[in-house]
PDB file of N, CA and C in Angstrom:
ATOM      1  N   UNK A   1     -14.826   7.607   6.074  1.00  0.00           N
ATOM      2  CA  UNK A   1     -13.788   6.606   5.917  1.00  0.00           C
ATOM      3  C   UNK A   1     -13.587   5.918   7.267  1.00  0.00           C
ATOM      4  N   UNK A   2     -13.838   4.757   7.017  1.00  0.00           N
ATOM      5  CA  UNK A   2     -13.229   4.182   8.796  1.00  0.00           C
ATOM      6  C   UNK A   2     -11.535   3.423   8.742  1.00  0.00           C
ATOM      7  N   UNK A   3     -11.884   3.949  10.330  1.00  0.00           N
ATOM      8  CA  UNK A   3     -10.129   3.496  11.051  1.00  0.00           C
ATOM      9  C   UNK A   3      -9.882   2.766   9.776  1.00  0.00           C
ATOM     10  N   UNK A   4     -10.176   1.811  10.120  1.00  0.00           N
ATOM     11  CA  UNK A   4      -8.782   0.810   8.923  1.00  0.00           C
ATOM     12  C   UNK A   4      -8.565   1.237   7.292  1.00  0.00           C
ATOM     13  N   UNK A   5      -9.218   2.075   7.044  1.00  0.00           N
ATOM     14  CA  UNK A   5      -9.533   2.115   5.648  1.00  0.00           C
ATOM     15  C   UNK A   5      -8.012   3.359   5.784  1.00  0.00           C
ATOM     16  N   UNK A   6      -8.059   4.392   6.513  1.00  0.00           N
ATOM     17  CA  UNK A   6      -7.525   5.529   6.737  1.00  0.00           C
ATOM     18  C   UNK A   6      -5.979   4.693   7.120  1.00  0.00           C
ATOM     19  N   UNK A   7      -6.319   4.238   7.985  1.00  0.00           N
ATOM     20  CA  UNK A   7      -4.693   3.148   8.301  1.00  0.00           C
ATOM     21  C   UNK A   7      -4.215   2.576   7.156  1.00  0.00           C
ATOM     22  N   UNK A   8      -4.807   1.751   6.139  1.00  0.00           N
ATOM     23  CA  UNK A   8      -4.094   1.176   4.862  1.00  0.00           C
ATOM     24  C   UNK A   8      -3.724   2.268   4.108  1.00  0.00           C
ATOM     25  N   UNK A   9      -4.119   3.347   4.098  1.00  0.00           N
ATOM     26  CA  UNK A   9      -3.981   4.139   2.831  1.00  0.00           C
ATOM     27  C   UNK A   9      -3.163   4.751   3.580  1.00  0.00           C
ATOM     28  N   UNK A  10      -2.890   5.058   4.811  1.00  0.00           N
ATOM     29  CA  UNK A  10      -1.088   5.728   5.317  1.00  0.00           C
ATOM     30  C   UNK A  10      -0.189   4.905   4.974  1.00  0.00           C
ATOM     31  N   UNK A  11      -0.469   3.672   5.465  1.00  0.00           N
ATOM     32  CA  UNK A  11       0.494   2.164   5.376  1.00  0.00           C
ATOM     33  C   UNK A  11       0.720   2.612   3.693  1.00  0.00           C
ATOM     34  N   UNK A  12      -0.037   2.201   3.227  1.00  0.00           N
ATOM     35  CA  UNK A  12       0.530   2.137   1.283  1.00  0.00           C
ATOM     36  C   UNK A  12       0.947   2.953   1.019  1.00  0.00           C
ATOM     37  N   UNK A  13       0.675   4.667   0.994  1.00  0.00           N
ATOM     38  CA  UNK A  13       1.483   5.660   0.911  1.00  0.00           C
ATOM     39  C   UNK A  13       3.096   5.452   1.854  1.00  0.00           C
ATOM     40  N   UNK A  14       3.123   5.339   3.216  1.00  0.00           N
ATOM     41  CA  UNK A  14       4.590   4.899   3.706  1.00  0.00           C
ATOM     42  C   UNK A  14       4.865   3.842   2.917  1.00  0.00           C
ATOM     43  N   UNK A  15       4.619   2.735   2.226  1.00  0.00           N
ATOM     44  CA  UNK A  15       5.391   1.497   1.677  1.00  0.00           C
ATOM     45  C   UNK A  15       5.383   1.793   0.547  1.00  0.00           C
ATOM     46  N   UNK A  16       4.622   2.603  -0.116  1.00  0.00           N
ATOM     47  CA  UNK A  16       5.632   2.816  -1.602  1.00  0.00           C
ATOM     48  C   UNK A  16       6.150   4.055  -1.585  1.00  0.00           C
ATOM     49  N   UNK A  17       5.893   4.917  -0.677  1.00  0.00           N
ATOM     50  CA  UNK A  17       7.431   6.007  -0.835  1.00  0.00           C
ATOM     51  C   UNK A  17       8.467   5.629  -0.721  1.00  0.00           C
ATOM     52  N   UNK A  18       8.727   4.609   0.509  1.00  0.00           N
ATOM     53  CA  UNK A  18       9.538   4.261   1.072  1.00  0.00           C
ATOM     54  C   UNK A  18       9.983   3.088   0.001  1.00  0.00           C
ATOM     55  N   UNK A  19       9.494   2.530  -0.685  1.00  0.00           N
ATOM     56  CA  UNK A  19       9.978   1.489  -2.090  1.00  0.00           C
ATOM     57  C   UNK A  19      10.324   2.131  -3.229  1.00  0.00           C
ATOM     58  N   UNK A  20       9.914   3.201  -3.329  1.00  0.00           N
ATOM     59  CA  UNK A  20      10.336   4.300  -4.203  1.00  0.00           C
ATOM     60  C   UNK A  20      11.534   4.973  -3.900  1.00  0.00           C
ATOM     61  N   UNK A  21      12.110   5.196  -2.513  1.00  0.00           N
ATOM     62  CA  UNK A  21      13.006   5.561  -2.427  1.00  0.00           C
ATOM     63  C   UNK A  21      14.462   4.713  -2.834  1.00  0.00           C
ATOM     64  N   UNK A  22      13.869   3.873  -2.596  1.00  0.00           N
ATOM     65  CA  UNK A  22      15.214   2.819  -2.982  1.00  0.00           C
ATOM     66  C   UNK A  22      15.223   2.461  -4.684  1.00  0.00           C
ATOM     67  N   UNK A  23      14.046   2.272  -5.092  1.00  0.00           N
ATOM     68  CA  UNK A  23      14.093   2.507  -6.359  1.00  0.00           C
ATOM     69  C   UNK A  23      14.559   3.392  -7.307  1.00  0.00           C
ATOM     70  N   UNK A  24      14.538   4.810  -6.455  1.00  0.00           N
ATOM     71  CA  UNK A  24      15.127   6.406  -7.282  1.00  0.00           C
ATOM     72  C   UNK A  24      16.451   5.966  -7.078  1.00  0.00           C
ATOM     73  N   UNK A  25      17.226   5.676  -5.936  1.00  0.00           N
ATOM     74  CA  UNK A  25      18.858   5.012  -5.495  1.00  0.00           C
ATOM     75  C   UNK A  25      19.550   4.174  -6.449  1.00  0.00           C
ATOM     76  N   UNK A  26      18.624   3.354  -6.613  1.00  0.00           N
ATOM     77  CA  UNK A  26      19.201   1.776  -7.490  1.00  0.00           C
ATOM     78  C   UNK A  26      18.712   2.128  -8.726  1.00  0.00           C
ATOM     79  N   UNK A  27      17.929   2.753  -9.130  1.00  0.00           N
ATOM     80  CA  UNK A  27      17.640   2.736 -10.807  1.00  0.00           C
ATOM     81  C   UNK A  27      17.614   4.052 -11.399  1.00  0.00           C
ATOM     82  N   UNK A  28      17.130   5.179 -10.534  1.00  0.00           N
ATOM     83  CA  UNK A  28      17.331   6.536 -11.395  1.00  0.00           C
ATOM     84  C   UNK A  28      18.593   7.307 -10.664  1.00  0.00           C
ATOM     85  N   UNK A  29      19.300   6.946  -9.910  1.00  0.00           N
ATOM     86  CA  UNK A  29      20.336   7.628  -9.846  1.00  0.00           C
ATOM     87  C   UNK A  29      20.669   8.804  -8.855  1.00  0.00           C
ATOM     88  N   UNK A  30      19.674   8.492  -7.811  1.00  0.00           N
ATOM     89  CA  UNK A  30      19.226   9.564  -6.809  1.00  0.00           C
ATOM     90  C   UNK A  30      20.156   9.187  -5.516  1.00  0.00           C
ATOM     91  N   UNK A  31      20.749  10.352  -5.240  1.00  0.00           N
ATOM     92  CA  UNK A  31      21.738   9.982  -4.340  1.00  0.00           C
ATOM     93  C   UNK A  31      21.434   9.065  -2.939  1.00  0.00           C
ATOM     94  N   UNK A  32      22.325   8.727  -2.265  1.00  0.00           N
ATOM     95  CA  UNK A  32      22.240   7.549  -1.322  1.00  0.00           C
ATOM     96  C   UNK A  32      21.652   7.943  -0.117  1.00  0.00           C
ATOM     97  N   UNK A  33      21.425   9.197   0.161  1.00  0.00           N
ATOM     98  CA  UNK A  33      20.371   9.516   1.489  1.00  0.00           C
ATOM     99  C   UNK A  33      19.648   8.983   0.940  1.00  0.00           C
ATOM    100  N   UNK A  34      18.667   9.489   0.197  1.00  0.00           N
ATOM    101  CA  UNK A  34      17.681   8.981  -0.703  1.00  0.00           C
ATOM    102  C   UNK A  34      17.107   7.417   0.666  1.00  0.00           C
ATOM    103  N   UNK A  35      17.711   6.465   0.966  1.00  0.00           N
ATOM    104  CA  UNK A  35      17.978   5.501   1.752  1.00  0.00           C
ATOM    105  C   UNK A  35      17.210   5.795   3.005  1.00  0.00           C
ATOM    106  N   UNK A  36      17.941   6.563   3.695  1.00  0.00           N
ATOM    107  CA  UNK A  36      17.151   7.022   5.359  1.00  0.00           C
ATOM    108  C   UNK A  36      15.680   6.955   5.235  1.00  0.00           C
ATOM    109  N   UNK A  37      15.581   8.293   5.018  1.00  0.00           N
ATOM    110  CA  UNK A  37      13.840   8.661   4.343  1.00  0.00           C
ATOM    111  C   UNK A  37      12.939   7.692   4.259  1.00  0.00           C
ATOM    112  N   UNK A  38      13.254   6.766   3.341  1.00  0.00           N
ATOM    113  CA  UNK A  38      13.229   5.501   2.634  1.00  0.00           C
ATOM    114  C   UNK A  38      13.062   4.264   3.728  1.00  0.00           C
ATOM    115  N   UNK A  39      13.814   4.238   4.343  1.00  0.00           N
ATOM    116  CA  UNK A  39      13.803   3.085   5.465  1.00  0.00           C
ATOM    117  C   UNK A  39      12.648   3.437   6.779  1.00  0.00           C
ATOM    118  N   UNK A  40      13.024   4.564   6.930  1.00  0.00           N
ATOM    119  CA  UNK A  40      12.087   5.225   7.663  1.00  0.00           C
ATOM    120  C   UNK A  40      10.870   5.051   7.617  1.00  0.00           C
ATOM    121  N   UNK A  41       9.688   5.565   6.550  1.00  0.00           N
ATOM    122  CA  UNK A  41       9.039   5.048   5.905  1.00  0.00           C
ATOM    123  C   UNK A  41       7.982   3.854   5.989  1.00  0.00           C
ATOM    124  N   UNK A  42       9.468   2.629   5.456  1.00  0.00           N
ATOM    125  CA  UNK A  42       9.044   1.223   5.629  1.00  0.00           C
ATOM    126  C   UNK A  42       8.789   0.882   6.905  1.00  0.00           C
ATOM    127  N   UNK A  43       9.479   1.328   7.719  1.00  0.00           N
ATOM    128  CA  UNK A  43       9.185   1.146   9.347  1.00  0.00           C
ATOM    129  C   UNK A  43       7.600   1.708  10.071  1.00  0.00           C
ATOM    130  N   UNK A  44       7.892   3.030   8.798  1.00  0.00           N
ATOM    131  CA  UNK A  44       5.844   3.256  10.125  1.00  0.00           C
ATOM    132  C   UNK A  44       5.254   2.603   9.300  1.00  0.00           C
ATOM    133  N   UNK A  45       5.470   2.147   7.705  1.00  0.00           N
ATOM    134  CA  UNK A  45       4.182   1.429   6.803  1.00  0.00           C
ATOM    135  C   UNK A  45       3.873  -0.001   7.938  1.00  0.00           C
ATOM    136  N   UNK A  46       5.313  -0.351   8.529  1.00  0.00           N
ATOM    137  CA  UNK A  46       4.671  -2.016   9.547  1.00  0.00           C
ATOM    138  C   UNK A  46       4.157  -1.686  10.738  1.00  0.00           C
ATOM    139  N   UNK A  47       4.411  -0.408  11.285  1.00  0.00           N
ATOM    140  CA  UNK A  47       3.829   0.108  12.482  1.00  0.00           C
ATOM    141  C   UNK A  47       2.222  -0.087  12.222  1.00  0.00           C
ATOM    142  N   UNK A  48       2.232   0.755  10.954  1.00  0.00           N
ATOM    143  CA  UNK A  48       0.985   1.259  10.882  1.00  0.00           C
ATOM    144  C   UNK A  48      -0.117  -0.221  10.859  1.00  0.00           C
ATOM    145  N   UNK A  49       0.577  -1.158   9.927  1.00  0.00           N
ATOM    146  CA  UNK A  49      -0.116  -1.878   9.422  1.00  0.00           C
ATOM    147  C   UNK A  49      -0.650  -2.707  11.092  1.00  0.00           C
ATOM    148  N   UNK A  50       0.435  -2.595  12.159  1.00  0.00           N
ATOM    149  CA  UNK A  50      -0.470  -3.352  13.397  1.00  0.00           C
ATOM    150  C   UNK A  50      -1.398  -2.542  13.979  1.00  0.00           C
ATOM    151  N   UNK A  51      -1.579  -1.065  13.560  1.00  0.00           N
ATOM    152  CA  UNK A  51      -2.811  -0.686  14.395  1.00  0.00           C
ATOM    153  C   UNK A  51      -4.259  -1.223  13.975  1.00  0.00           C
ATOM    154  N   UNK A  52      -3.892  -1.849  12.411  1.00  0.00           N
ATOM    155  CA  UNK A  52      -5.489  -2.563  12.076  1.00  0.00           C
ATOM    156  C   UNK A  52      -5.997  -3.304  12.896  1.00  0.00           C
ATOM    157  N   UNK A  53      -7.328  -3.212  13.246  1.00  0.00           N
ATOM    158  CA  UNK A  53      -7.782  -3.991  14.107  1.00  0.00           C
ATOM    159  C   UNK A  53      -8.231  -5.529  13.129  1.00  0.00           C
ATOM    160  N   UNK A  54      -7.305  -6.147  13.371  1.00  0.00           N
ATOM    161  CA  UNK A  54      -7.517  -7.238  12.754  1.00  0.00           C
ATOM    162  C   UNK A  54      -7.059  -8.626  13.946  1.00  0.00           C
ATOM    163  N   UNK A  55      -7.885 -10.069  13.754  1.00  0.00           N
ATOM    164  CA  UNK A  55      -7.443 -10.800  14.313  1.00  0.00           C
ATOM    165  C   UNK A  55      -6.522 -11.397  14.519  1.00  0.00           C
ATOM    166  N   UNK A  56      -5.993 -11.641  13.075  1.00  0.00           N
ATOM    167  CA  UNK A  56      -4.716 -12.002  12.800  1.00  0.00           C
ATOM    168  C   UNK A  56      -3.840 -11.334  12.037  1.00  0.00           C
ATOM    169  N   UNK A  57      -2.745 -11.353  11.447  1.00  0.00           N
ATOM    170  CA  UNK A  57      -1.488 -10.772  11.173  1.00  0.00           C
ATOM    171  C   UNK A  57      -1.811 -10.912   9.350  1.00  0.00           C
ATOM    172  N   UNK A  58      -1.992 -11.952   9.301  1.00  0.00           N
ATOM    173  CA  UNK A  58      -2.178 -12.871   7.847  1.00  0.00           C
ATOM    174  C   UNK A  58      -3.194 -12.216   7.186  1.00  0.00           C
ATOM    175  N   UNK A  59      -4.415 -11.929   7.931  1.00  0.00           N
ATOM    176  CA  UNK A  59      -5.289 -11.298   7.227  1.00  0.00           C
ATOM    177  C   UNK A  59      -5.264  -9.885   7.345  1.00  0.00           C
ATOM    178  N   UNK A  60      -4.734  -9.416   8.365  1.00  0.00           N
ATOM    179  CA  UNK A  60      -4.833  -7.829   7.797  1.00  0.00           C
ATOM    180  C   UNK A  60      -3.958  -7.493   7.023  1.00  0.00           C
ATOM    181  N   UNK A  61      -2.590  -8.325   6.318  1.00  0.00           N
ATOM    182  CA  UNK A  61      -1.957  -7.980   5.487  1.00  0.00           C
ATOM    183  C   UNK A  61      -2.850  -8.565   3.645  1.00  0.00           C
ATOM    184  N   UNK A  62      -3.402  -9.451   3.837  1.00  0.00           N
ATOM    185  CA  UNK A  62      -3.647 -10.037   2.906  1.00  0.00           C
ATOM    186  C   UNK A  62      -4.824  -8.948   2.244  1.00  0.00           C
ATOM    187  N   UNK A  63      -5.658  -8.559   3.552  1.00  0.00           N
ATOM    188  CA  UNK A  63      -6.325  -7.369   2.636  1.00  0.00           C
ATOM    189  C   UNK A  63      -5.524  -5.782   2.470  1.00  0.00           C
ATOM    190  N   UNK A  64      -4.910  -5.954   2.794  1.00  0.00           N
ATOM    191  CA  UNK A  64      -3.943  -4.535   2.494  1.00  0.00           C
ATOM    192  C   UNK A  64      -3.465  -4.711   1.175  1.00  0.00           C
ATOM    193  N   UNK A  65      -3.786  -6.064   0.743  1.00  0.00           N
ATOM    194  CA  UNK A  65      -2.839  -6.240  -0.929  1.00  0.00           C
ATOM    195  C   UNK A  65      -3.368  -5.875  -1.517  1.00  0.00           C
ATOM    196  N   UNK A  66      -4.553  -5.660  -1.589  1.00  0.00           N
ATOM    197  CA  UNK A  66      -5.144  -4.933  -2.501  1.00  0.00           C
ATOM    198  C   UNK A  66      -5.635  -3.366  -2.380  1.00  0.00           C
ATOM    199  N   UNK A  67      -5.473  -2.939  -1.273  1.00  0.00           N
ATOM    200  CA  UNK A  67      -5.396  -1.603  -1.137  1.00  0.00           C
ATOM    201  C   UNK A  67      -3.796  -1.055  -1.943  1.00  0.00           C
ATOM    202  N   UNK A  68      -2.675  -1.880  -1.298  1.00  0.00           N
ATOM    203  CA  UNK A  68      -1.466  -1.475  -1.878  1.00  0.00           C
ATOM    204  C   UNK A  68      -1.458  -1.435  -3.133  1.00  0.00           C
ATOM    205  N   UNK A  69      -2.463  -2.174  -4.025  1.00  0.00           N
ATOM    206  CA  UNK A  69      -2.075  -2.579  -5.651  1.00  0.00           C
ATOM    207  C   UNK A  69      -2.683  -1.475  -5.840  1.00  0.00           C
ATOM    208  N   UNK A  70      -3.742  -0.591  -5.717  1.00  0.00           N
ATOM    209  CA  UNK A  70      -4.690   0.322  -5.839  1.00  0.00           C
ATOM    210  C   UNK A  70      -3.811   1.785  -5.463  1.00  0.00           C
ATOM    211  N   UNK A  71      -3.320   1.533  -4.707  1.00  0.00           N
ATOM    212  CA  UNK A  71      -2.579   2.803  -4.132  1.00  0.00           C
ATOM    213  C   UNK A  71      -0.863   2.690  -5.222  1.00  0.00           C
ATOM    214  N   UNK A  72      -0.581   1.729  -5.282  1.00  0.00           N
ATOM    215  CA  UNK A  72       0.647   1.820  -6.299  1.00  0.00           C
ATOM    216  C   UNK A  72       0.592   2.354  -7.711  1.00  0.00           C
ATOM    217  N   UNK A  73      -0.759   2.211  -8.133  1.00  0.00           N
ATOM    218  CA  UNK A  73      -1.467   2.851  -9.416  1.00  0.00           C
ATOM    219  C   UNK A  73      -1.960   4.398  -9.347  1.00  0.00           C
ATOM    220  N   UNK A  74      -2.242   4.745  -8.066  1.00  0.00           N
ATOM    221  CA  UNK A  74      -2.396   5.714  -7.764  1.00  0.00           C
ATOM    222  C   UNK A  74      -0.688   6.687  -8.110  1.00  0.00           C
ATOM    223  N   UNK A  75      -0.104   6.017  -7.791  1.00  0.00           N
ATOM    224  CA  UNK A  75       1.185   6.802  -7.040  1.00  0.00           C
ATOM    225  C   UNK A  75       2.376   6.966  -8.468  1.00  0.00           C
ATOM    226  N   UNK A  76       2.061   5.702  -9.140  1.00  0.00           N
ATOM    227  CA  UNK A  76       2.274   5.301 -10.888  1.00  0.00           C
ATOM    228  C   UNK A  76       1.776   7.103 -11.578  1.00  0.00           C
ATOM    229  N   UNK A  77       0.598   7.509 -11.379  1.00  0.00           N
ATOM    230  CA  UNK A  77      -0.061   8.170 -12.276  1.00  0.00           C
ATOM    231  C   UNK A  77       0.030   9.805 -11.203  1.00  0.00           C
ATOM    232  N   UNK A  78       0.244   9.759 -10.305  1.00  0.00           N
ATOM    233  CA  UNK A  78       0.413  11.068  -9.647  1.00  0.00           C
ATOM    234  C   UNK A  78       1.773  11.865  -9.430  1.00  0.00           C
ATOM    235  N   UNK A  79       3.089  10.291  -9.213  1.00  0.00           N
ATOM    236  CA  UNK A  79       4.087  10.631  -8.719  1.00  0.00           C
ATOM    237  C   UNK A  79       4.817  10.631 -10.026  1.00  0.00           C
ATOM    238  N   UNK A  80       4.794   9.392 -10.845  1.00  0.00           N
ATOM    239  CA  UNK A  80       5.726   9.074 -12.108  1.00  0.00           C
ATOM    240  C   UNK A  80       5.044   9.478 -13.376  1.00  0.00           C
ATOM    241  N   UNK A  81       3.702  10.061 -13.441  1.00  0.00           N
ATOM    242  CA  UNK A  81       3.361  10.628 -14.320  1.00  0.00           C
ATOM    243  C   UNK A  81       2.664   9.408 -15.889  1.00  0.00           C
ATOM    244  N   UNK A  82       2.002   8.556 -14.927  1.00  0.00           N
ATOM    245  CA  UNK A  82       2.294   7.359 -16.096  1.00  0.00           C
ATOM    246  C   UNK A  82       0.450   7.062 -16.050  1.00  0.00           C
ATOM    247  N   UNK A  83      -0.276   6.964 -16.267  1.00  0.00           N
ATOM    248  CA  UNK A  83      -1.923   7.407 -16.198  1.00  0.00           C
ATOM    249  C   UNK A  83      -2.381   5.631 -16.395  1.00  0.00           C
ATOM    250  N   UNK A  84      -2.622   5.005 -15.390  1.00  0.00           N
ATOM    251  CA  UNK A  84      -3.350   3.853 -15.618  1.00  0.00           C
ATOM    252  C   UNK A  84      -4.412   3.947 -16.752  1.00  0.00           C
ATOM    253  N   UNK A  85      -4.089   2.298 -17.399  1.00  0.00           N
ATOM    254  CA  UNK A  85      -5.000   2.216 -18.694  1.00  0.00           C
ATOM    255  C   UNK A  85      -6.231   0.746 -17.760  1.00  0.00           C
ATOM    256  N   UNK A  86      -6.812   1.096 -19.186  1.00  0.00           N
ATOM    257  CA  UNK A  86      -8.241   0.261 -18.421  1.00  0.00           C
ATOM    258  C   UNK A  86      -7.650  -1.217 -17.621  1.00  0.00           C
ATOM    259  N   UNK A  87      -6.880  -1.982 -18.280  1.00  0.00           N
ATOM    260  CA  UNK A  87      -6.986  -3.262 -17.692  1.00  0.00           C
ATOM    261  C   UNK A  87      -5.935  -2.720 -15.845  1.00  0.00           C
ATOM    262  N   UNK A  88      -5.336  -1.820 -15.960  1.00  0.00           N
ATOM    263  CA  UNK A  88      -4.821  -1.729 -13.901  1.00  0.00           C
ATOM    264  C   UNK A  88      -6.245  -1.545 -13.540  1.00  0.00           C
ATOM    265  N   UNK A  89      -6.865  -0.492 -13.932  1.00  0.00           N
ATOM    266  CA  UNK A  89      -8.196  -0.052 -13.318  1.00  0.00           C
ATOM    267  C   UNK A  89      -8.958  -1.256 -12.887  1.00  0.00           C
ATOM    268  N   UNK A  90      -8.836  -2.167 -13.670  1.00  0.00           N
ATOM    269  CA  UNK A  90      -9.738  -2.969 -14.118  1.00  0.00           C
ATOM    270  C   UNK A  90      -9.083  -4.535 -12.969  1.00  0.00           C
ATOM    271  N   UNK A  91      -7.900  -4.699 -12.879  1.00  0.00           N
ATOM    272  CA  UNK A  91      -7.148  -5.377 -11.837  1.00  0.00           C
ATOM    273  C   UNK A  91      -7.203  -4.703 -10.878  1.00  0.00           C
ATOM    274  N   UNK A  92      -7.126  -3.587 -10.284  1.00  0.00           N
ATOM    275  CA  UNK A  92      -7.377  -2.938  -9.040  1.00  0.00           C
ATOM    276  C   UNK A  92      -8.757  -3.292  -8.510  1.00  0.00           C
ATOM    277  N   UNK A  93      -9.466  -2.667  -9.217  1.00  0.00           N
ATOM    278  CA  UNK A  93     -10.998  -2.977  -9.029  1.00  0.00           C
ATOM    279  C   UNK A  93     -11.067  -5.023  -8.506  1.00  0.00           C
ATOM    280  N   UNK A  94     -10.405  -5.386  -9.262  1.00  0.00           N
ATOM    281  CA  UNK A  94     -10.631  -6.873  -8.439  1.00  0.00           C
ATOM    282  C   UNK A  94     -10.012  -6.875  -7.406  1.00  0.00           C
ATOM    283  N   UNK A  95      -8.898  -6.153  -7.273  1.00  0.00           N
ATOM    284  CA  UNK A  95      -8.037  -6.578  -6.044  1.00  0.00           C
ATOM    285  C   UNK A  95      -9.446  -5.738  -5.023  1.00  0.00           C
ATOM    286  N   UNK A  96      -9.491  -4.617  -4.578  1.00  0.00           N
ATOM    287  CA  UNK A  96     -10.143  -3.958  -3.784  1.00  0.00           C
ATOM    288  C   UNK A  96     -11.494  -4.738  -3.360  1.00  0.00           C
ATOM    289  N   UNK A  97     -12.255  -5.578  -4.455  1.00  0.00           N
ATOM    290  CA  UNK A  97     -12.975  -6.256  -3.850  1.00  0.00           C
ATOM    291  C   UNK A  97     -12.899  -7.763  -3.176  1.00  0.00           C
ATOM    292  N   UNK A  98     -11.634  -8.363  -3.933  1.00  0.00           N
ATOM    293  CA  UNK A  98     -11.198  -8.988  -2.939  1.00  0.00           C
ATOM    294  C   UNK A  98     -11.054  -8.767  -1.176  1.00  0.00           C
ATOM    295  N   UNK A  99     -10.504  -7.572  -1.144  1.00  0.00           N
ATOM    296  CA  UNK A  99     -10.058  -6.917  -0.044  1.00  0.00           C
ATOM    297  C   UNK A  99     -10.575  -6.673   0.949  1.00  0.00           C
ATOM    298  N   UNK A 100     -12.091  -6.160   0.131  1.00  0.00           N
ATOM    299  CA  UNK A 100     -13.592  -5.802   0.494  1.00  0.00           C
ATOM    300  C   UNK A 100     -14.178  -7.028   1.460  1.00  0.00           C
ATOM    301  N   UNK A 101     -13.756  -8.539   0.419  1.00  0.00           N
ATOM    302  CA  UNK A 101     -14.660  -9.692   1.399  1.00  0.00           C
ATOM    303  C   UNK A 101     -13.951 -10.081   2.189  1.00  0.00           C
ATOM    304  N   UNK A 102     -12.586  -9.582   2.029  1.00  0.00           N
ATOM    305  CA  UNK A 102     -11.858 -10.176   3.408  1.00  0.00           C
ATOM    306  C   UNK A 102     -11.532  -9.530   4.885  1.00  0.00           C
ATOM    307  N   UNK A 103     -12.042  -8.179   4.176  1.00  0.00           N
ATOM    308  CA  UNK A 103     -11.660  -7.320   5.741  1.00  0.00           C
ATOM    309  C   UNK A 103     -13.469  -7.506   6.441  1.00  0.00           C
ATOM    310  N   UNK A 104     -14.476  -7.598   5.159  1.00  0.00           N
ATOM    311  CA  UNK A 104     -16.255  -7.308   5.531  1.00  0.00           C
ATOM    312  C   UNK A 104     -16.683  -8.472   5.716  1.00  0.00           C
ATOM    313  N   UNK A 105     -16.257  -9.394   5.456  1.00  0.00           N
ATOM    314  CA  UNK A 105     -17.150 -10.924   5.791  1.00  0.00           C
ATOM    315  C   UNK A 105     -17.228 -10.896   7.118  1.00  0.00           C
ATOM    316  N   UNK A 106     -18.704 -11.461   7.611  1.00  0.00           N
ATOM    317  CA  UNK A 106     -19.040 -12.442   8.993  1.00  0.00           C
ATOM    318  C   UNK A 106     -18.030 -13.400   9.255  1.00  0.00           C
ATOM    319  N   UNK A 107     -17.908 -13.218  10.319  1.00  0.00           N
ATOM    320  CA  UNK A 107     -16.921 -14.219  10.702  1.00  0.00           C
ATOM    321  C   UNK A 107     -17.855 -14.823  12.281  1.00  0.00           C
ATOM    322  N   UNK A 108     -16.958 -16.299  12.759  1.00  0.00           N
ATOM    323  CA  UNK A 108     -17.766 -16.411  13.789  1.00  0.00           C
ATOM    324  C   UNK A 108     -16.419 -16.597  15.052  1.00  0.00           C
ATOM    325  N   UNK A 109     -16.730 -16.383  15.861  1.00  0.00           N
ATOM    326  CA  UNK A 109     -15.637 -16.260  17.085  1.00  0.00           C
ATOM    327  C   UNK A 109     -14.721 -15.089  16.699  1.00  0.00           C
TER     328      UNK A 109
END
C-alpha cells in the first residue's frame, strides 16, 4: 500500500467516525459527549488529509472523494450492519477509478 493510499484510508475512517458521531447525537439519540470524540476526529481526518503529497489542495481532496465514498460503504456494512447491494459496489468502483486517474495521471511540471 503506498503513503497516500494508507493516509486516505486513516483520513476516511477519522471523517466518518467523526460524522458518525454527530449523527448517533442528532438522530439516534446518543448522548452529547458523543460530540468531543467526534470533533476530534474531524480535526486529524484534515490533518491527515495535508500529509498527502499532493500539489495542490483541490486535488488531493478531489481524489479522496472517492476513497471516502468507498470507505463510507465500507463503514455502512461493518459499523451499521447494512451490506452494500450491487449498484454502491458498482458506484464505488467508479468513484475509485476516478480517483485512480487523478491521483496516477502524468502530469507535467
Amino acid at each position: 500500500m503506498t503513503r497516500a493510499a494508507a493516509l486516505y484510508l486513516l483520513a476516511a475512517f477519522a471523517e466518518i467516525a467523526g460524522c458518525f458521531a454527530v449523527w448517533a447525537v442528532l438522530r439516534l439519540g446518543k448522548p452529547g459527549w458523543w460530540l468531543l470524540p467526534g470533533l476530534l476526529l474531524l480535526a486529524l481526518f484534515a490533518a491527515l488529509l495535508t500529509r498527502v503529497d499532493a500539489a495542490f489542495a483541490g486535488r488531493a481532496f478531489a481524489a479522496y472523494g472517492g476513497i471516502y465514498i468507498a470507505a463510507s460503504l465500507a463503514w455502512m456494512w461493518a459499523v451499521e450492519g447494512a451490506r452494500p447491494d450491487r449498484w454502491d459496489v458498482l458506484g464505488a468502483a467508479l468513484c475509485l477509478g476516478g480517483a485512480a486517474v487523478i491521483l496516477l495521471a502524468p502530469r507535467q511540471g
